[in-house]
PDB file of N, CA and C in Angstrom:
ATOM      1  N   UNK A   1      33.803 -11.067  -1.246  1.00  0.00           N
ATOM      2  CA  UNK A   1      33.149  -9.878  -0.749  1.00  0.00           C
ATOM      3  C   UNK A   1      32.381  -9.214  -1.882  1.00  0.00           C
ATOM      4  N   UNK A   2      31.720  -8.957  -1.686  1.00  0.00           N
ATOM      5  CA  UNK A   2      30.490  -7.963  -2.516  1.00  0.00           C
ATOM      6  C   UNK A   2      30.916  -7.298  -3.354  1.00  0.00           C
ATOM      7  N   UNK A   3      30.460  -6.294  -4.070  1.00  0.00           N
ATOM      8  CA  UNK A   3      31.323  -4.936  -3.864  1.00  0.00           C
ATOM      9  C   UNK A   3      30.142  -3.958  -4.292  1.00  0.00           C
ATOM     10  N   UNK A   4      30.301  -3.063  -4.312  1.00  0.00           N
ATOM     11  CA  UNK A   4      29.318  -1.543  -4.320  1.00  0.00           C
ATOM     12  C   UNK A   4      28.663  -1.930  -6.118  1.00  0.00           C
ATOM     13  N   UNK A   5      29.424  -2.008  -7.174  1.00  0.00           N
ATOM     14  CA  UNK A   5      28.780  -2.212  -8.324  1.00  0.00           C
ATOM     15  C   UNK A   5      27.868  -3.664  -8.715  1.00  0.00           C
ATOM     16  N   UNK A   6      28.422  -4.682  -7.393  1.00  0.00           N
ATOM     17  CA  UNK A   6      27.395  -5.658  -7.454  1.00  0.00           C
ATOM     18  C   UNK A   6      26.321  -5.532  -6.870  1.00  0.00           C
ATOM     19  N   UNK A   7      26.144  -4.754  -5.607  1.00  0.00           N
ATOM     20  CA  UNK A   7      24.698  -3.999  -4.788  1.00  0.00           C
ATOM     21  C   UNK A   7      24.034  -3.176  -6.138  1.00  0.00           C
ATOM     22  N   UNK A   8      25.146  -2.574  -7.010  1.00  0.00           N
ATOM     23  CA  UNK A   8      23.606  -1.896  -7.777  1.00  0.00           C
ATOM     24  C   UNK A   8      23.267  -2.949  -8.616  1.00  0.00           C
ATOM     25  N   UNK A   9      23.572  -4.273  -9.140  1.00  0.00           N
ATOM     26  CA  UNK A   9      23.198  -4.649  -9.992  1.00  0.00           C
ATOM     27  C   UNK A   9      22.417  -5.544  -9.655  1.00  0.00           C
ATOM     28  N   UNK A  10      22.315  -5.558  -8.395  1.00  0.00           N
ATOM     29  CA  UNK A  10      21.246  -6.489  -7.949  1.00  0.00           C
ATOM     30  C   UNK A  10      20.185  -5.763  -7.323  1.00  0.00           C
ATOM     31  N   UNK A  11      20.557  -4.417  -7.256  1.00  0.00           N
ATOM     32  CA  UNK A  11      19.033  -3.523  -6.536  1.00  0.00           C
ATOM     33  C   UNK A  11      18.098  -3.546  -8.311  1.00  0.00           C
ATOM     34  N   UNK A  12      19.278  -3.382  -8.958  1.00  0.00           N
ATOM     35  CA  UNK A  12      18.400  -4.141 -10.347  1.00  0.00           C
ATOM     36  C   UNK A  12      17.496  -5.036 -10.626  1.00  0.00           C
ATOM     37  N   UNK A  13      17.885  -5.817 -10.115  1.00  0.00           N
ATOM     38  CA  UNK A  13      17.211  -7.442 -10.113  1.00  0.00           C
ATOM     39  C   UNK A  13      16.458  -7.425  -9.234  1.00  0.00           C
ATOM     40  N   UNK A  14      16.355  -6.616  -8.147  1.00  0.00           N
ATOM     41  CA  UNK A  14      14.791  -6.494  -7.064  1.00  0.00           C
ATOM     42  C   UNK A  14      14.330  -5.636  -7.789  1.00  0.00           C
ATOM     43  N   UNK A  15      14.394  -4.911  -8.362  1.00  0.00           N
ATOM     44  CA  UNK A  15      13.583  -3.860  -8.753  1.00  0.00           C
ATOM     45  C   UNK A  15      12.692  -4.015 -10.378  1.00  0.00           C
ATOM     46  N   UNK A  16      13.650  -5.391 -10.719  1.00  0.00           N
ATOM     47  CA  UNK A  16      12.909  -6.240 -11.902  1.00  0.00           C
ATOM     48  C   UNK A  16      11.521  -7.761 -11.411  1.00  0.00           C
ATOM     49  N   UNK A  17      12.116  -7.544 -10.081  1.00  0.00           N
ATOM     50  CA  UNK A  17      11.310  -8.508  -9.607  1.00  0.00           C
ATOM     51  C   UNK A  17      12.023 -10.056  -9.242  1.00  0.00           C
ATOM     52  N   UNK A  18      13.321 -10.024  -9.327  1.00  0.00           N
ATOM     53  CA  UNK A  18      14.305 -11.535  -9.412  1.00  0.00           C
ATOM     54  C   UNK A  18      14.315 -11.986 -10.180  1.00  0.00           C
ATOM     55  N   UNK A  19      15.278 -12.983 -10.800  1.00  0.00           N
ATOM     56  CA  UNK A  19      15.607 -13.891  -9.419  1.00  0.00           C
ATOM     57  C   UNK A  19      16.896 -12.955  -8.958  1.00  0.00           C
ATOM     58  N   UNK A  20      17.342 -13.277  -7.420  1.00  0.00           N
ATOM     59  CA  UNK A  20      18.540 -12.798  -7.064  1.00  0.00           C
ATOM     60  C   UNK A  20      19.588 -13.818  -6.581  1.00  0.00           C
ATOM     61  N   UNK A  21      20.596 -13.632  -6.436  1.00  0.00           N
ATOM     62  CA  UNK A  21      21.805 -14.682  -6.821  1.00  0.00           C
ATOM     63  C   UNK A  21      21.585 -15.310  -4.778  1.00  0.00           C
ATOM     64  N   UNK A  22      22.579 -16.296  -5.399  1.00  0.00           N
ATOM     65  CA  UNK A  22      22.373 -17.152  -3.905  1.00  0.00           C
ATOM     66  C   UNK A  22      22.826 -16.147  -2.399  1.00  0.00           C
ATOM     67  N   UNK A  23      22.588 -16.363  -1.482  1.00  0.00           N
ATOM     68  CA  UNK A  23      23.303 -15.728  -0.659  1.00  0.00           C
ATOM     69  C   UNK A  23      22.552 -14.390   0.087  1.00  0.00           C
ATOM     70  N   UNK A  24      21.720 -13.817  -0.555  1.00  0.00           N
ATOM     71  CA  UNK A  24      20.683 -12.907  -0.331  1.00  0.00           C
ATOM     72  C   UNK A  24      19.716 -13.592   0.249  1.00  0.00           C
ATOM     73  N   UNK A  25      19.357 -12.734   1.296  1.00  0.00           N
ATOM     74  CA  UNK A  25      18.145 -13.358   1.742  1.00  0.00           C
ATOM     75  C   UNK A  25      16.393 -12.442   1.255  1.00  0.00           C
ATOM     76  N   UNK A  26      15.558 -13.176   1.114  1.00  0.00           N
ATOM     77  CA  UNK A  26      14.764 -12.500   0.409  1.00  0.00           C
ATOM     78  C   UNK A  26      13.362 -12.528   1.215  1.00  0.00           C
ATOM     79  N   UNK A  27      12.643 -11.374   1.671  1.00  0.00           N
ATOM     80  CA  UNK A  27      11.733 -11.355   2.070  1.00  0.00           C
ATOM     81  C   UNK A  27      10.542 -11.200   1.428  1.00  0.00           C
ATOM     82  N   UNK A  28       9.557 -12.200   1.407  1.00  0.00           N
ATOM     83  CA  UNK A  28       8.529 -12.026   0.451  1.00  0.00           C
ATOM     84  C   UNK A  28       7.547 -11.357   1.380  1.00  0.00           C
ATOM     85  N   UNK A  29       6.232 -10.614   0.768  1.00  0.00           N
ATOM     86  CA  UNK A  29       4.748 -10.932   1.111  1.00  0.00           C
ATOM     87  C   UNK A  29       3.722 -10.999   0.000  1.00  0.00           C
ATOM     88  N   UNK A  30       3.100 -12.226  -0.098  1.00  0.00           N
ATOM     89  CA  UNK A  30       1.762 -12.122  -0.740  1.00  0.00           C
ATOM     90  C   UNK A  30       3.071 -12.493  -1.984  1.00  0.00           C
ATOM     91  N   UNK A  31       4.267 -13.251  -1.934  1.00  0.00           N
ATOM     92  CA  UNK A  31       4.617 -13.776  -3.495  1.00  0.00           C
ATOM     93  C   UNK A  31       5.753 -12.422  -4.058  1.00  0.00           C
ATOM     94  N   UNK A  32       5.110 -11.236  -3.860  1.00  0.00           N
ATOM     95  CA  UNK A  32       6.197 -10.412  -4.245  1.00  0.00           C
ATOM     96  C   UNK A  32       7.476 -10.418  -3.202  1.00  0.00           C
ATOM     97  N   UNK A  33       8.830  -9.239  -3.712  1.00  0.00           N
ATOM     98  CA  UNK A  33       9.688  -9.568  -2.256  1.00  0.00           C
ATOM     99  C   UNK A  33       9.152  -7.856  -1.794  1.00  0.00           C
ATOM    100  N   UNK A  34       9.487  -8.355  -1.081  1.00  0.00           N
ATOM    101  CA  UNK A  34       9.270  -6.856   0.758  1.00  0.00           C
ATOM    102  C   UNK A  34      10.528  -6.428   0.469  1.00  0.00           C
ATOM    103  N   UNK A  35      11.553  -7.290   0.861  1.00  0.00           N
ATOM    104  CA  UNK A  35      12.462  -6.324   0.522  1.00  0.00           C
ATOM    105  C   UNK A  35      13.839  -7.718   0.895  1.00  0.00           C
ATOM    106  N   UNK A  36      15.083  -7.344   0.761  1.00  0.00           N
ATOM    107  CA  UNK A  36      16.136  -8.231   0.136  1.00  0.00           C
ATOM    108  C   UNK A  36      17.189  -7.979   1.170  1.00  0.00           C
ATOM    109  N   UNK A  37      17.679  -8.765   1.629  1.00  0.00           N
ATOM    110  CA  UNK A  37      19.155  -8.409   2.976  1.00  0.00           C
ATOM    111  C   UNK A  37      20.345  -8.886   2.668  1.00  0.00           C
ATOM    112  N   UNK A  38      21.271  -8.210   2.646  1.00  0.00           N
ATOM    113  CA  UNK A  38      22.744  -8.812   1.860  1.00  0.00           C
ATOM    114  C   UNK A  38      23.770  -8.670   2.965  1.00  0.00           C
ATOM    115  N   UNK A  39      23.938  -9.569   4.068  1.00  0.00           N
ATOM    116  CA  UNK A  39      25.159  -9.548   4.840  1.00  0.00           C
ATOM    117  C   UNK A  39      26.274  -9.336   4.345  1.00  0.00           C
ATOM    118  N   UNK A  40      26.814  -8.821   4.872  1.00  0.00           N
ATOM    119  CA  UNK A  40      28.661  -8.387   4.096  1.00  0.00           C
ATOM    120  C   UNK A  40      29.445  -9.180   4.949  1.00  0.00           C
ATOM    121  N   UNK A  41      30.343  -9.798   3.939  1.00  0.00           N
ATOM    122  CA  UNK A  41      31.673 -10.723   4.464  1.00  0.00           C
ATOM    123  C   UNK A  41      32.193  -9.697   5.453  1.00  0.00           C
ATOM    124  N   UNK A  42      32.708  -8.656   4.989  1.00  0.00           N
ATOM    125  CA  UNK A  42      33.720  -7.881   5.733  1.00  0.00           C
ATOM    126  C   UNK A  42      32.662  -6.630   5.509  1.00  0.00           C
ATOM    127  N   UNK A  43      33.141  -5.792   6.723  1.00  0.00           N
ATOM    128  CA  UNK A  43      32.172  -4.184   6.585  1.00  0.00           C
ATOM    129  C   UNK A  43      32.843  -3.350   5.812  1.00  0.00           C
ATOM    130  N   UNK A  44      31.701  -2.373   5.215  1.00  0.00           N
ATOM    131  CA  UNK A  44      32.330  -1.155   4.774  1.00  0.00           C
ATOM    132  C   UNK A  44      32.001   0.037   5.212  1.00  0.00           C
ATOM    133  N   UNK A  45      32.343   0.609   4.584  1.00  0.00           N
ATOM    134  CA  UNK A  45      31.948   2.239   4.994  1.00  0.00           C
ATOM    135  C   UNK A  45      30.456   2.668   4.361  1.00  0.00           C
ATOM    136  N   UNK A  46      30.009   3.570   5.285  1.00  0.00           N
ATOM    137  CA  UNK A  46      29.002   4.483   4.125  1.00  0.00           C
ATOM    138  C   UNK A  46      29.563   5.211   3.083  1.00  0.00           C
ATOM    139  N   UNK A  47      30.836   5.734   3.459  1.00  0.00           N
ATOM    140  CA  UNK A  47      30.997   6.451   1.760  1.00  0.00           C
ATOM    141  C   UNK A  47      31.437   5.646   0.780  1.00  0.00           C
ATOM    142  N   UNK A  48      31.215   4.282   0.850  1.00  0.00           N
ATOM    143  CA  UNK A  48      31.524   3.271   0.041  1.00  0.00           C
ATOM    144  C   UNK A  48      30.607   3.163  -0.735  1.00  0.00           C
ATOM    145  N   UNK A  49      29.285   3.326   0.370  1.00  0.00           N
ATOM    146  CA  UNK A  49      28.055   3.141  -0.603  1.00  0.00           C
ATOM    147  C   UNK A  49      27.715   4.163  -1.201  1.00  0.00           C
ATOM    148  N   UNK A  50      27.817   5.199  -0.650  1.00  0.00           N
ATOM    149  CA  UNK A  50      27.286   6.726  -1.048  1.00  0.00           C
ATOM    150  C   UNK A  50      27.957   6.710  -2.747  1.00  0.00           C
ATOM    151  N   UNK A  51      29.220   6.344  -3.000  1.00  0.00           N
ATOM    152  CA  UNK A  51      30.224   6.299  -3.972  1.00  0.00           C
ATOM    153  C   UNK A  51      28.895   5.711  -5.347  1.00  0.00           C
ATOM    154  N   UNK A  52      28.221   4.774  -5.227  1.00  0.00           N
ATOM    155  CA  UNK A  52      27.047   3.708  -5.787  1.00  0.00           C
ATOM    156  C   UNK A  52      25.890   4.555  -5.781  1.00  0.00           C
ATOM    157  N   UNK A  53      24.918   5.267  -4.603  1.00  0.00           N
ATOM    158  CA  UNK A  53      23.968   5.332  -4.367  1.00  0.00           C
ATOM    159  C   UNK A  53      23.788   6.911  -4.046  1.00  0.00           C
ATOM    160  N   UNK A  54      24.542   7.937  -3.881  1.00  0.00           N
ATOM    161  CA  UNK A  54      24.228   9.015  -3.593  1.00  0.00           C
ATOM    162  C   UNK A  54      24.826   9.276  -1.648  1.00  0.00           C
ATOM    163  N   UNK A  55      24.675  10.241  -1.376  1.00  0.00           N
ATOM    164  CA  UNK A  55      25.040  10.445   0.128  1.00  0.00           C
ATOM    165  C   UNK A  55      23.856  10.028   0.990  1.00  0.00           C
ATOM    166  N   UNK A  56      24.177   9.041   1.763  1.00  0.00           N
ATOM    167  CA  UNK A  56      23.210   8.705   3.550  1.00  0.00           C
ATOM    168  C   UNK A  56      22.922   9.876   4.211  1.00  0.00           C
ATOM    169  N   UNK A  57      21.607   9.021   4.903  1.00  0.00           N
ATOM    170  CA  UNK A  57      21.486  10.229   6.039  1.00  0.00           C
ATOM    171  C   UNK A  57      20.723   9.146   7.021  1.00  0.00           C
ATOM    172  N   UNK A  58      21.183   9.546   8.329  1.00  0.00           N
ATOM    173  CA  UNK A  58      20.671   8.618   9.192  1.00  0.00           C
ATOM    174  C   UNK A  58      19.287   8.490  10.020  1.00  0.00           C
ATOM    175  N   UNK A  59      19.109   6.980  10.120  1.00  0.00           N
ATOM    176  CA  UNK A  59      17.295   6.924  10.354  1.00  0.00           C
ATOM    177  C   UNK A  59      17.130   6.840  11.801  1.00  0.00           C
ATOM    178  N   UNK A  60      16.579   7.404  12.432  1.00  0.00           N
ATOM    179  CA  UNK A  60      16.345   7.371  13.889  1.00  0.00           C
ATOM    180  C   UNK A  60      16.216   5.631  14.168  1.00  0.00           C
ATOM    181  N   UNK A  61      16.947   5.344  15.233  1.00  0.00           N
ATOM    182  CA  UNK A  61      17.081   4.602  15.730  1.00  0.00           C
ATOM    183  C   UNK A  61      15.654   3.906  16.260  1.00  0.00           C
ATOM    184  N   UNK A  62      15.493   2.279  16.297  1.00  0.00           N
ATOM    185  CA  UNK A  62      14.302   1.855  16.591  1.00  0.00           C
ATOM    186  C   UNK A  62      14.889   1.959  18.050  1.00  0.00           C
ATOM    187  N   UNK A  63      13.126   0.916  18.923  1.00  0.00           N
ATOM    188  CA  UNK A  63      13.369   0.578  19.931  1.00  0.00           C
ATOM    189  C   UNK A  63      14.349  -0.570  20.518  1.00  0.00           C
ATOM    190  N   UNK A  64      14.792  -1.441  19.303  1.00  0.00           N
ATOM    191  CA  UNK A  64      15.801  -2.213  19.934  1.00  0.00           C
ATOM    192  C   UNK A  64      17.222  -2.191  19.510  1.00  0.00           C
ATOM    193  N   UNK A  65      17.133  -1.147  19.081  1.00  0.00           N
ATOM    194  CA  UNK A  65      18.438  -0.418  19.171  1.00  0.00           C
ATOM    195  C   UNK A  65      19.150  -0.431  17.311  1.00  0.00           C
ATOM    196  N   UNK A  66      20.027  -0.363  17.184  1.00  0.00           N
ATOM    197  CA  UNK A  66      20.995  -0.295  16.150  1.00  0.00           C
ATOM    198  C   UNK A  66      20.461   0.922  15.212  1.00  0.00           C
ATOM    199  N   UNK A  67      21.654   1.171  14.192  1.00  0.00           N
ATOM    200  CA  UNK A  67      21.950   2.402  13.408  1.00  0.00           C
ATOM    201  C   UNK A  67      21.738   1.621  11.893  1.00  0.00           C
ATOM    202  N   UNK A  68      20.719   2.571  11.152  1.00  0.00           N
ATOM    203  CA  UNK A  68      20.551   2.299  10.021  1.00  0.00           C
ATOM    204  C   UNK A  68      20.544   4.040   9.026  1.00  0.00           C
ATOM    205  N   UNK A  69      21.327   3.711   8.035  1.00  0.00           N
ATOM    206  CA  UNK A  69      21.162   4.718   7.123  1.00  0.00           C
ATOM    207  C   UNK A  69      21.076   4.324   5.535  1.00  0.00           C
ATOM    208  N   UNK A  70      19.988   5.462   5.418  1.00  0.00           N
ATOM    209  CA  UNK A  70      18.918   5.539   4.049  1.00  0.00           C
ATOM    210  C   UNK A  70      19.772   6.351   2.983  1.00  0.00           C
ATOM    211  N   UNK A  71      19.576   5.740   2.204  1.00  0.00           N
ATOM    212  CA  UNK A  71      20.303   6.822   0.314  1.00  0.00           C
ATOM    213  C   UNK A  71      19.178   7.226  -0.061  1.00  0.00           C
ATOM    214  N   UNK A  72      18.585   8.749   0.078  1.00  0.00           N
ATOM    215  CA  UNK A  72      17.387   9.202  -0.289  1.00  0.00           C
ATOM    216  C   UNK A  72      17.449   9.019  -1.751  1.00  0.00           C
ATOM    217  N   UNK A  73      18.861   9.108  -2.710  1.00  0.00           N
ATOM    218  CA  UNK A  73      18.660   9.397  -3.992  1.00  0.00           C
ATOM    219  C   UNK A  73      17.879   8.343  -4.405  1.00  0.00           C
ATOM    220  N   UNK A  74      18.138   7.178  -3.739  1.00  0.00           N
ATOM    221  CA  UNK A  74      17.236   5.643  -4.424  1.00  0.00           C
ATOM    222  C   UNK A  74      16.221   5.935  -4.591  1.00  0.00           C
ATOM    223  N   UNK A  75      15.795   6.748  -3.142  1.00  0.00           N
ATOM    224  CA  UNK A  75      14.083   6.598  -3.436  1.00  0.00           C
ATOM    225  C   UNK A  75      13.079   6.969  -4.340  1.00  0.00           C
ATOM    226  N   UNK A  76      11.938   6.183  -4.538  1.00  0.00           N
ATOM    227  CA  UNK A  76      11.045   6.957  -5.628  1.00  0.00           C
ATOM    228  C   UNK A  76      10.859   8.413  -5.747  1.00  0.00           C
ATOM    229  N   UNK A  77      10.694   9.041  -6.466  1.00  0.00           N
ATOM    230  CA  UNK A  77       9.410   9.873  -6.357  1.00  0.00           C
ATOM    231  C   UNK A  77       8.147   9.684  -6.721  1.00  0.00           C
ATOM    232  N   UNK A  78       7.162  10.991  -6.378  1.00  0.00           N
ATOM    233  CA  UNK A  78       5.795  10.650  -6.787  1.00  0.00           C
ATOM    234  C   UNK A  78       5.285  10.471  -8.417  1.00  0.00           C
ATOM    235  N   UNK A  79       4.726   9.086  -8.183  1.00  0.00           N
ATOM    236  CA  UNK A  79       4.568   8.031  -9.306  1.00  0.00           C
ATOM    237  C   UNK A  79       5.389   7.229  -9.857  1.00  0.00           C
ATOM    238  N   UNK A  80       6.503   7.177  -9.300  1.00  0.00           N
ATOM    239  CA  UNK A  80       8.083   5.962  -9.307  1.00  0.00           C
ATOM    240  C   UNK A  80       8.119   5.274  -8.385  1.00  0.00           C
ATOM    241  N   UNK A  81       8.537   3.895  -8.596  1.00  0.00           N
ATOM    242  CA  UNK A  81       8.791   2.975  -8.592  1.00  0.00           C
ATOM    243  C   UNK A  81      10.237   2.627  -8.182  1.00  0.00           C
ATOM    244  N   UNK A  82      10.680   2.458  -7.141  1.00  0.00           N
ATOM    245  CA  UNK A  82      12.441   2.386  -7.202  1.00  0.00           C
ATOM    246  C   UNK A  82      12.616   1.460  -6.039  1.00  0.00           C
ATOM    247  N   UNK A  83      14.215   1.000  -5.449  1.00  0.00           N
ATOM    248  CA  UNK A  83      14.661   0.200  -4.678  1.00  0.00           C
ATOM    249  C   UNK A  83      15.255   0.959  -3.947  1.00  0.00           C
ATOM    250  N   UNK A  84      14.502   0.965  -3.146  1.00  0.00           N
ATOM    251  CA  UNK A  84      15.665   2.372  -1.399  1.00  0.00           C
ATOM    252  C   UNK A  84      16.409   1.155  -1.133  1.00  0.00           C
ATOM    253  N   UNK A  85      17.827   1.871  -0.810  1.00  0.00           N
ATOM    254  CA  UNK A  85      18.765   1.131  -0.295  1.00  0.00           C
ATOM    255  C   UNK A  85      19.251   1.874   1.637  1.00  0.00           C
ATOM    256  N   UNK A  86      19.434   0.954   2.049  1.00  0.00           N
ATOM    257  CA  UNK A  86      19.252   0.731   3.508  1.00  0.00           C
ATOM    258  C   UNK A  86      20.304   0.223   4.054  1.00  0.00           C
ATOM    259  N   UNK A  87      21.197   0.779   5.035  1.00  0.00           N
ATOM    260  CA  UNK A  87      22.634   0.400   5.215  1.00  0.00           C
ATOM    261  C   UNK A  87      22.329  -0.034   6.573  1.00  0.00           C
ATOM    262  N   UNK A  88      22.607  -1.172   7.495  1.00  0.00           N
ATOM    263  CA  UNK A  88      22.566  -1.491   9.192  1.00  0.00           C
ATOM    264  C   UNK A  88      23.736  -1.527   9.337  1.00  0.00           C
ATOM    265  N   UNK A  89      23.845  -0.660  10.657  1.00  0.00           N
ATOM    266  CA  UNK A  89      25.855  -0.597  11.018  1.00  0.00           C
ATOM    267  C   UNK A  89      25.913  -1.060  12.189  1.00  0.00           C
ATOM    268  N   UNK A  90      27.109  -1.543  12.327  1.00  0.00           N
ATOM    269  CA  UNK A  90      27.205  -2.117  13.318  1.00  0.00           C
ATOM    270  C   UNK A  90      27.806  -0.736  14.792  1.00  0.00           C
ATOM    271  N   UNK A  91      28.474  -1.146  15.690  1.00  0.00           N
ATOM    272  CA  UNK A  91      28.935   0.146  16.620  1.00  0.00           C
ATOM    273  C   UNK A  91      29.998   0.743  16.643  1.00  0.00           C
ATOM    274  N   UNK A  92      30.744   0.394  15.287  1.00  0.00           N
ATOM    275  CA  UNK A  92      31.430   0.712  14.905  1.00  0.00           C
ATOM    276  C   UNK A  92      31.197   1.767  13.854  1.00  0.00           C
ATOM    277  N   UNK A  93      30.097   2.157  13.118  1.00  0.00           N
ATOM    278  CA  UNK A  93      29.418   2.529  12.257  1.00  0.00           C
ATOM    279  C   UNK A  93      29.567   2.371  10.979  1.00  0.00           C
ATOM    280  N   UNK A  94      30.243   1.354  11.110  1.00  0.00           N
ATOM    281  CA  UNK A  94      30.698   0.146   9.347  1.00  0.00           C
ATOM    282  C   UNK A  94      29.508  -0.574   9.245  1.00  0.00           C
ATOM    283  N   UNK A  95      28.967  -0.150   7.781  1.00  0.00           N
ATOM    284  CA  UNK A  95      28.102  -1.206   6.812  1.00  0.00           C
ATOM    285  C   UNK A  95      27.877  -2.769   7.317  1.00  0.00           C
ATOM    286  N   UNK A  96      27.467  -3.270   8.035  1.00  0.00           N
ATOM    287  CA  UNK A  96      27.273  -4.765   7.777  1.00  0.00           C
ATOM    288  C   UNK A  96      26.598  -5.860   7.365  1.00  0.00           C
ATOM    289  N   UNK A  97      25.221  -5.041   7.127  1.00  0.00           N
ATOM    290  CA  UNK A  97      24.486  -5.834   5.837  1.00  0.00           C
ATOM    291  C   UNK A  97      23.784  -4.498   5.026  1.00  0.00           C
ATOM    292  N   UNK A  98      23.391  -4.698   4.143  1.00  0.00           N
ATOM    293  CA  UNK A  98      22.716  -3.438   2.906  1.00  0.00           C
ATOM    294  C   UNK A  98      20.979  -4.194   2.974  1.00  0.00           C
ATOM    295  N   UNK A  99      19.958  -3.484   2.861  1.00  0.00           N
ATOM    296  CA  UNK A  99      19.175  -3.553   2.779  1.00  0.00           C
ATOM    297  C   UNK A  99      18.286  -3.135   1.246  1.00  0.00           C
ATOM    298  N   UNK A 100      17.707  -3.896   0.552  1.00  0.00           N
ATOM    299  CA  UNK A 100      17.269  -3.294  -0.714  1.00  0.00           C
ATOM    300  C   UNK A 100      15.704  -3.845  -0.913  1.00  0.00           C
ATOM    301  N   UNK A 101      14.968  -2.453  -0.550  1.00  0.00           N
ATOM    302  CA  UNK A 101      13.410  -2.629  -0.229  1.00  0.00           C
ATOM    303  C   UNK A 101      12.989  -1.854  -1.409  1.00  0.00           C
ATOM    304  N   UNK A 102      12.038  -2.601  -2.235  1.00  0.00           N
ATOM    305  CA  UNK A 102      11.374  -2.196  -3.496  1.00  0.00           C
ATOM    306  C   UNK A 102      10.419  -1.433  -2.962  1.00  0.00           C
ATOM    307  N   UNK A 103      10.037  -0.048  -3.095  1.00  0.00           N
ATOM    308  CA  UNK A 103       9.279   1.356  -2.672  1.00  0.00           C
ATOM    309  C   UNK A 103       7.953   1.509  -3.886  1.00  0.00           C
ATOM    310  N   UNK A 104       7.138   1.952  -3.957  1.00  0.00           N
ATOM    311  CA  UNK A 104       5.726   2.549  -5.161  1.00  0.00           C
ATOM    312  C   UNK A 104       5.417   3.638  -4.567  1.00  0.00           C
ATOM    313  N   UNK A 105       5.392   4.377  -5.524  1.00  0.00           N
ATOM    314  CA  UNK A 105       4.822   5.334  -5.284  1.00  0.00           C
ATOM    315  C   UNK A 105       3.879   5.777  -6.135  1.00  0.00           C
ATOM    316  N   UNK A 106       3.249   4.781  -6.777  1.00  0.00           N
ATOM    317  CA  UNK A 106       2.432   5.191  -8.108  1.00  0.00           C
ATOM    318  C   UNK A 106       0.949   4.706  -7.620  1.00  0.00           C
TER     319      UNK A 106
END
């Protein structure tokens, strides 16, 4: 299983540009990554992550449904560069994969 200090050390490694360890799935465009998906063996909590990343807050729901919550602290600010981290829960509202999308704001 994962754990919360290995998510930051690999929002590291997206945010250096890779490589990232096996098991991640990695979304490119145009060669760079879009952004990085880390299924979890077992779920966790959000305050698991919050513990790593600062406190969630939740993203309105798309049209095909499911619950995702954002760690604003990740995000850039204006003229930074950072890795928002992105939690998908299942209906239970346990963590089941982490999302780590490289953001610009410069």
């Amino acid at each position: 299983m994962i754990t919360v200090d290995e998510l930051i050390m690999l929002r590291s490694l997206v945010h250096a540009g890779g490589p990232v360890p096996a098991g991640t799935e990695v979304i490119r465009r145009e060669g760079a990554i879009d952004h990085v998906r880390v299924p979890l063996d077992s779920p966790i909590t959000v305050d698991d992550l919050a513990a790593g990343f600062g406190p969630g807050r939740d993203v309105p729901r798309q049209p095909a449904g499911g619950r995702r919550v954002i760690f604003p602290d990740t995000q850039p600010g204006e003229g930074q560069r950072a890795v928002t981290v992105i939690a998908e829960l299942d209906r239970s509202g346990q963590v089941t994969t982490v999302v780590l999308r490289p953001d610009d704001f410069t």
